[in-house]
PDB file of N, CA and C in Angstrom:
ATOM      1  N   UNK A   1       0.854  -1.163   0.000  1.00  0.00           N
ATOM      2  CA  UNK A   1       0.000   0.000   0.000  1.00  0.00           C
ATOM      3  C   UNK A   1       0.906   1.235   0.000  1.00  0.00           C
ATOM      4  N   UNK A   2       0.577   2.203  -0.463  1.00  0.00           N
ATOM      5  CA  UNK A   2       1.626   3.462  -1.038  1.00  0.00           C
ATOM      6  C   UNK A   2       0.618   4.636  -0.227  1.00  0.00           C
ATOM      7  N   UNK A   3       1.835   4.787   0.864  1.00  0.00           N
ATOM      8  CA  UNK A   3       0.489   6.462   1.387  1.00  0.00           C
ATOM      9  C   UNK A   3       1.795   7.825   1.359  1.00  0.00           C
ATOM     10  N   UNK A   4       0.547   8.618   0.761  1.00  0.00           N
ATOM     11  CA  UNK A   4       0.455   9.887   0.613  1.00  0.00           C
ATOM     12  C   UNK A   4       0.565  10.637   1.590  1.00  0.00           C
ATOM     13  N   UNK A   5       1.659  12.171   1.570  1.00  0.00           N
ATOM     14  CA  UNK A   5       1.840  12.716   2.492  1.00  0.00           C
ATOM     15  C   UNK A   5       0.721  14.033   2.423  1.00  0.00           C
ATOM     16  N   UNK A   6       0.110  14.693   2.736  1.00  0.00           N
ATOM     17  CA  UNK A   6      -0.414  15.738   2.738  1.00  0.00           C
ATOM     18  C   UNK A   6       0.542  17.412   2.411  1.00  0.00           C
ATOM     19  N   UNK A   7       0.469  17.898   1.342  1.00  0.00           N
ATOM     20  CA  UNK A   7       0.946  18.929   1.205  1.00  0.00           C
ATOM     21  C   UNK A   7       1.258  19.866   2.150  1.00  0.00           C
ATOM     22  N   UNK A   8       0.506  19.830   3.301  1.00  0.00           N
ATOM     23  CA  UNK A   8       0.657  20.993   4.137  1.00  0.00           C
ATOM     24  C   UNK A   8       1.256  20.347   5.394  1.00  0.00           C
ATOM     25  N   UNK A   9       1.766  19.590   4.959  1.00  0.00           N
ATOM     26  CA  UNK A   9       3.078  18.622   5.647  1.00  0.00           C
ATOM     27  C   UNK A   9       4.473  19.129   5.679  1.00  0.00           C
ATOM     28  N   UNK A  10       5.264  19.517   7.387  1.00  0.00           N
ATOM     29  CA  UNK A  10       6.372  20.296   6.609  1.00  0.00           C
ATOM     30  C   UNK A  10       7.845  18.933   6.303  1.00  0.00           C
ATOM     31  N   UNK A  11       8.411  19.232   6.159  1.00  0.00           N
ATOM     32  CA  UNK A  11       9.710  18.411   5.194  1.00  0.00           C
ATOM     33  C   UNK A  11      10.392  17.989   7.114  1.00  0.00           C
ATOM     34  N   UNK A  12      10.546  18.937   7.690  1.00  0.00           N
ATOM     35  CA  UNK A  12      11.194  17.918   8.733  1.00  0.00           C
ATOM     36  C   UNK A  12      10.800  17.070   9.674  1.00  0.00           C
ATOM     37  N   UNK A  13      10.443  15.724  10.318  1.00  0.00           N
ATOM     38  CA  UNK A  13      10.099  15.066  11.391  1.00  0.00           C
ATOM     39  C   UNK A  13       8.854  14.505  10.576  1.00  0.00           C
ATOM     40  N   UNK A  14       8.069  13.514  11.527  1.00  0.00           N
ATOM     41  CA  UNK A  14       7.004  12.651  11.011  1.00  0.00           C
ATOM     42  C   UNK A  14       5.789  13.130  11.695  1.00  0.00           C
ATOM     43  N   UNK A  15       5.738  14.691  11.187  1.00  0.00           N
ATOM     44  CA  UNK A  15       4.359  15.573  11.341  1.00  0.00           C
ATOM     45  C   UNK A  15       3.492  15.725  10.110  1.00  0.00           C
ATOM     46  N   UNK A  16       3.338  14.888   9.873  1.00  0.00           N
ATOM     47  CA  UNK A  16       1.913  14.793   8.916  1.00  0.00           C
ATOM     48  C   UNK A  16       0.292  14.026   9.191  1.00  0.00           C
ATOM     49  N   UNK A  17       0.138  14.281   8.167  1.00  0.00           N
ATOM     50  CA  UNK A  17      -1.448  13.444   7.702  1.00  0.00           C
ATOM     51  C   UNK A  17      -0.853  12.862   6.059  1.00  0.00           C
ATOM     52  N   UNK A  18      -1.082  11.786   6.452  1.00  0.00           N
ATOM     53  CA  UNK A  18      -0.989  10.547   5.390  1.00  0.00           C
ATOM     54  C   UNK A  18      -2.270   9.698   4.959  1.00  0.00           C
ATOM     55  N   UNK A  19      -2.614  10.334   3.481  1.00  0.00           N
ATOM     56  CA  UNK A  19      -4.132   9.040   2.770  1.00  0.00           C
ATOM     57  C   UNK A  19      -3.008   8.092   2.147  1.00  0.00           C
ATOM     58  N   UNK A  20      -4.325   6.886   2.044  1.00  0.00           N
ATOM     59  CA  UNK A  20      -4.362   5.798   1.206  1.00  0.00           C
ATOM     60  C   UNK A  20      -5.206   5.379   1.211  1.00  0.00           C
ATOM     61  N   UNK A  21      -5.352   4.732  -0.399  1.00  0.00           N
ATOM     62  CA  UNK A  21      -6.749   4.025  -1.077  1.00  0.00           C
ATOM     63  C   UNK A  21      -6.707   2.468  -0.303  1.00  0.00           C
ATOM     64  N   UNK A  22      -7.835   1.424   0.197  1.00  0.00           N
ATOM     65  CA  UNK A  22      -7.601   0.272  -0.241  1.00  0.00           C
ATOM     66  C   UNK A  22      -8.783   0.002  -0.099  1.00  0.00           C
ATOM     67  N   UNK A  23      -9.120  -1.013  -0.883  1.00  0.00           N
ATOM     68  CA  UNK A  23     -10.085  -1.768  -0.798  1.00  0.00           C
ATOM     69  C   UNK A  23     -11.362  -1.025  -0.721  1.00  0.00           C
ATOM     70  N   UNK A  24     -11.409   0.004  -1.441  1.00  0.00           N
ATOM     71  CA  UNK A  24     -12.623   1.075  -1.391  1.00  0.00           C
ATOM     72  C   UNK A  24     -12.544   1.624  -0.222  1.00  0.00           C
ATOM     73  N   UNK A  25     -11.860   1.958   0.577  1.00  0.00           N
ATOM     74  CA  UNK A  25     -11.760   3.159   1.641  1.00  0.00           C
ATOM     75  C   UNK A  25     -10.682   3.752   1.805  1.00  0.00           C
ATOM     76  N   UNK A  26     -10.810   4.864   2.320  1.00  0.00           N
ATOM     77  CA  UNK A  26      -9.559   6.012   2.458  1.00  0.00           C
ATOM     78  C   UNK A  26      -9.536   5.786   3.777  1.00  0.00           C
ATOM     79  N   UNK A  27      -8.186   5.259   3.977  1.00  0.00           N
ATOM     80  CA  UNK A  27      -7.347   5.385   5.019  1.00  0.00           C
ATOM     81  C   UNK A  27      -6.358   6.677   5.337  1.00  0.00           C
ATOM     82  N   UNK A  28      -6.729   7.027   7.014  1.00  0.00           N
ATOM     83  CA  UNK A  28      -6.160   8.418   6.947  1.00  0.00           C
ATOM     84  C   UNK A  28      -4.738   7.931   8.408  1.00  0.00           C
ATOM     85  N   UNK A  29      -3.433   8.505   8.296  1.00  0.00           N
ATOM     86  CA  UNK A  29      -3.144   8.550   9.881  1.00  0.00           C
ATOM     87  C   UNK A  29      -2.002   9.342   9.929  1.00  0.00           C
ATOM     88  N   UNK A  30      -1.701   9.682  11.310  1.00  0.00           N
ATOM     89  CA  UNK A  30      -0.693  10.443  11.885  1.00  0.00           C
ATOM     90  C   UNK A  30       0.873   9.588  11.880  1.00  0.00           C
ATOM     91  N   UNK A  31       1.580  10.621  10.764  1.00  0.00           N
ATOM     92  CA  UNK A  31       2.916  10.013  10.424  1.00  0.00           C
ATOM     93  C   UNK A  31       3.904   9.563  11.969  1.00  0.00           C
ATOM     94  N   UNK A  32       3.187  10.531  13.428  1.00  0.00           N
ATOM     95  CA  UNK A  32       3.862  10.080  14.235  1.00  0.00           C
ATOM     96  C   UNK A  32       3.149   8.354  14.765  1.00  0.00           C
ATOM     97  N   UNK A  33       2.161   8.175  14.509  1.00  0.00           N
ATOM     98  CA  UNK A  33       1.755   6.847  14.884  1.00  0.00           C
ATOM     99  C   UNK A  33       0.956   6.227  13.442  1.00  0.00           C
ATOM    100  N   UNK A  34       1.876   5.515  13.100  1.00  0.00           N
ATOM    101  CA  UNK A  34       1.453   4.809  12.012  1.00  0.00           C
ATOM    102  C   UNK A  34       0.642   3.767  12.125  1.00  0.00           C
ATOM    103  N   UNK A  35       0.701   3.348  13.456  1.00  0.00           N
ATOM    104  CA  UNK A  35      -0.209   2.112  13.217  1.00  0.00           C
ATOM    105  C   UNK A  35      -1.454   1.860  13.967  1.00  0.00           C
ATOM    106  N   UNK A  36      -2.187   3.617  13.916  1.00  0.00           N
ATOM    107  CA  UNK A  36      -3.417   3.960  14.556  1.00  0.00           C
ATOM    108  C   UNK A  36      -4.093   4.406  13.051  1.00  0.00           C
ATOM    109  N   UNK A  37      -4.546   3.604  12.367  1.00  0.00           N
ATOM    110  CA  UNK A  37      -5.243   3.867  11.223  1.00  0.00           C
ATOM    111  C   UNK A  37      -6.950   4.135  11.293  1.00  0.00           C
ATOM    112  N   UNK A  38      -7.404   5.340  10.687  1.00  0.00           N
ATOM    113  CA  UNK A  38      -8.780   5.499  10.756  1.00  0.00           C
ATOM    114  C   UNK A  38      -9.175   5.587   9.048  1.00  0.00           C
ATOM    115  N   UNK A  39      -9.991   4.016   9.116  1.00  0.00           N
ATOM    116  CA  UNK A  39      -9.938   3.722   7.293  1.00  0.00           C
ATOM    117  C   UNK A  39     -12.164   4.354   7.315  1.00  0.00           C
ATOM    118  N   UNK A  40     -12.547   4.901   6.248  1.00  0.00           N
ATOM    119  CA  UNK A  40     -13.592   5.660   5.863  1.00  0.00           C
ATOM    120  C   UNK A  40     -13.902   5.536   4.679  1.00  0.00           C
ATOM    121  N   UNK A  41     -15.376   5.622   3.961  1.00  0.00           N
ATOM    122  CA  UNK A  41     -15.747   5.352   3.018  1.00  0.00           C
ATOM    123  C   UNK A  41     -15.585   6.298   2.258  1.00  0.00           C
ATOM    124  N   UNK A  42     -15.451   6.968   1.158  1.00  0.00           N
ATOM    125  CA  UNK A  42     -15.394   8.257   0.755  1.00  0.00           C
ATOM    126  C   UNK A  42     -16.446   9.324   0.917  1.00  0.00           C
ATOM    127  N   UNK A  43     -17.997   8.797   1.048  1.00  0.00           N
ATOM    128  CA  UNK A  43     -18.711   9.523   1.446  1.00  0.00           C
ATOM    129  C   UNK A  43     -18.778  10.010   2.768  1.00  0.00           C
ATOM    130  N   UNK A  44     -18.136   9.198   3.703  1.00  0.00           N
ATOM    131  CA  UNK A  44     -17.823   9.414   4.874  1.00  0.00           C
ATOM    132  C   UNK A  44     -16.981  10.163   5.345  1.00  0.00           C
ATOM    133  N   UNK A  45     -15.740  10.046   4.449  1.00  0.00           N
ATOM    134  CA  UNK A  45     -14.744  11.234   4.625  1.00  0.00           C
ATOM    135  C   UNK A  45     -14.978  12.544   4.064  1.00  0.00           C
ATOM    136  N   UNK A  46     -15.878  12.649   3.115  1.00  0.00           N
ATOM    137  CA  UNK A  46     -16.372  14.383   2.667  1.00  0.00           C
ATOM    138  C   UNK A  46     -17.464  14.476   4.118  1.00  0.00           C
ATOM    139  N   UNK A  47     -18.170  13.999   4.472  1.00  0.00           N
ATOM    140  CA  UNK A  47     -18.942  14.564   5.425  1.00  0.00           C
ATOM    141  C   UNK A  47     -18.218  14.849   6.722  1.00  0.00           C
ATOM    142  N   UNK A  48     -16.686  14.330   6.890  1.00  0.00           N
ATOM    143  CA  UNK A  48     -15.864  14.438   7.707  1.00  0.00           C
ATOM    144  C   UNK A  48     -15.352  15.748   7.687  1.00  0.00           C
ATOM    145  N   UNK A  49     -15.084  16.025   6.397  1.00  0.00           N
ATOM    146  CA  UNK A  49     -14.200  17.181   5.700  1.00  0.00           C
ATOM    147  C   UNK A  49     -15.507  18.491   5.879  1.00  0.00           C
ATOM    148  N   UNK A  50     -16.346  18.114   5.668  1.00  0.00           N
ATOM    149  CA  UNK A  50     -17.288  18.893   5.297  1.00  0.00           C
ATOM    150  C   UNK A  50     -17.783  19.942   7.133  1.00  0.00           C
ATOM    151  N   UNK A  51     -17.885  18.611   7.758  1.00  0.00           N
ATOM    152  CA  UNK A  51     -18.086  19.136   9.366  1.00  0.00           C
ATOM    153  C   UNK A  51     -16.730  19.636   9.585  1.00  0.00           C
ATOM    154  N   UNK A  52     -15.746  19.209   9.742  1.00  0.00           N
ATOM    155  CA  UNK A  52     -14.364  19.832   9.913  1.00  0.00           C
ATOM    156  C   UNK A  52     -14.288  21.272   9.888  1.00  0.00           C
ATOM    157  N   UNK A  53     -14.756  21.935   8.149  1.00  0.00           N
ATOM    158  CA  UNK A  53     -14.660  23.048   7.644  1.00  0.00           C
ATOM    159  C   UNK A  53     -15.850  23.978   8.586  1.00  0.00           C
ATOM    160  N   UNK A  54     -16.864  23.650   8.997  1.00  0.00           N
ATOM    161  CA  UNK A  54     -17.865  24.405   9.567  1.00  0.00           C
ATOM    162  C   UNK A  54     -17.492  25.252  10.876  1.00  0.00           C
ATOM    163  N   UNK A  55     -17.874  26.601  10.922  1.00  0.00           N
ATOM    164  CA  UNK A  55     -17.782  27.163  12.225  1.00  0.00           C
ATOM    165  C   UNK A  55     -18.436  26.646  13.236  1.00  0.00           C
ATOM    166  N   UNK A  56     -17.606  26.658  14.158  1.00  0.00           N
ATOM    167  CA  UNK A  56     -18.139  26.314  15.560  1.00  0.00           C
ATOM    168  C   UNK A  56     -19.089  27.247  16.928  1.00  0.00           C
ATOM    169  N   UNK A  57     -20.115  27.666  16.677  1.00  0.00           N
ATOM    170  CA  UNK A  57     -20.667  28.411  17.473  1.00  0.00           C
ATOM    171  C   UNK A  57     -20.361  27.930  19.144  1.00  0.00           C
ATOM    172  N   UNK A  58     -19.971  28.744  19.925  1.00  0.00           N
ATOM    173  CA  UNK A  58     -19.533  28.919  21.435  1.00  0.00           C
ATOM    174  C   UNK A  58     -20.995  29.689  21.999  1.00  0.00           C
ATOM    175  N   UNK A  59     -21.006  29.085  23.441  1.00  0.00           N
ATOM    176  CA  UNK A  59     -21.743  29.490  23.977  1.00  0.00           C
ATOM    177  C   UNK A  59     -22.074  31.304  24.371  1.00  0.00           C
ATOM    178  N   UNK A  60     -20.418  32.174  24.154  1.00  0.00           N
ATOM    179  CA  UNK A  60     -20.366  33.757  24.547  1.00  0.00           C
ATOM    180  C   UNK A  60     -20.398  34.007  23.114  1.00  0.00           C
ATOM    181  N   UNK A  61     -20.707  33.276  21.892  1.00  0.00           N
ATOM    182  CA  UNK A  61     -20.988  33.903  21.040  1.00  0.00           C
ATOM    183  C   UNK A  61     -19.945  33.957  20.045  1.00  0.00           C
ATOM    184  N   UNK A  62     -18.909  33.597  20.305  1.00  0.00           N
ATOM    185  CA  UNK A  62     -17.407  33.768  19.408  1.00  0.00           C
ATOM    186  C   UNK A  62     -17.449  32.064  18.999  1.00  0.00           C
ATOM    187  N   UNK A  63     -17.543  32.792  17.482  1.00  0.00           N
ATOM    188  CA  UNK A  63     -17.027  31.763  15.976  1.00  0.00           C
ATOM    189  C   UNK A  63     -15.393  31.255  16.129  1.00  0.00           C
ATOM    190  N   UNK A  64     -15.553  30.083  16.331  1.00  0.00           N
ATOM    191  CA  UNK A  64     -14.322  29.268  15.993  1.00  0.00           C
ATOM    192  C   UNK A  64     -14.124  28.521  14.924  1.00  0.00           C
ATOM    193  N   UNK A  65     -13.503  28.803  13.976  1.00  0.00           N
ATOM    194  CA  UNK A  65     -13.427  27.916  12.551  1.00  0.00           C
ATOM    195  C   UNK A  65     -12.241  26.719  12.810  1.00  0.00           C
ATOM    196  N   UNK A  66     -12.352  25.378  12.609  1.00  0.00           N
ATOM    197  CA  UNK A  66     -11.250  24.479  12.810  1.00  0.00           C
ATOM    198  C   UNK A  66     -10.472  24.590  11.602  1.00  0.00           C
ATOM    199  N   UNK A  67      -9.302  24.816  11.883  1.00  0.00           N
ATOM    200  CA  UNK A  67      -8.210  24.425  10.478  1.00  0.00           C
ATOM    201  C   UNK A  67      -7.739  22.692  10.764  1.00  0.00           C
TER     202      UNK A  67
END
């Protein structure tokens, strides 16, 4: 299996986010622990991506956007 580093990955140490395809799911994990894999269907991972991107309303009223 061949995984992918995430672009916004920097070049030194094993600080990334790493995909891979198999078997019809996208497997996602943290280059520091490789062998904590969270594998997702693709529709599953846009609705992942999708909540991710959404602001977070707080109770005093202040918008938190997750990067």
């Amino acid at each position: 299996m061949q995984w992918q580093k995430s672009s916004f990955s920097g070049v030194e140490g094993p600080n990334c986010l790493e995909l891979a395809h198999h078997k019809g799911r996208i497997l996602l994990r943290e280059s520091e622990t490789p062998g904590d894999v969270l594998a997702l269907a693709p529709g599953r991972l846009r609705a992942l991506m999708h909540h991710c991107g959404r602001p977070i309303q707080r109770s005093d009223d202040e918008l938190v956007v997750p990067i």
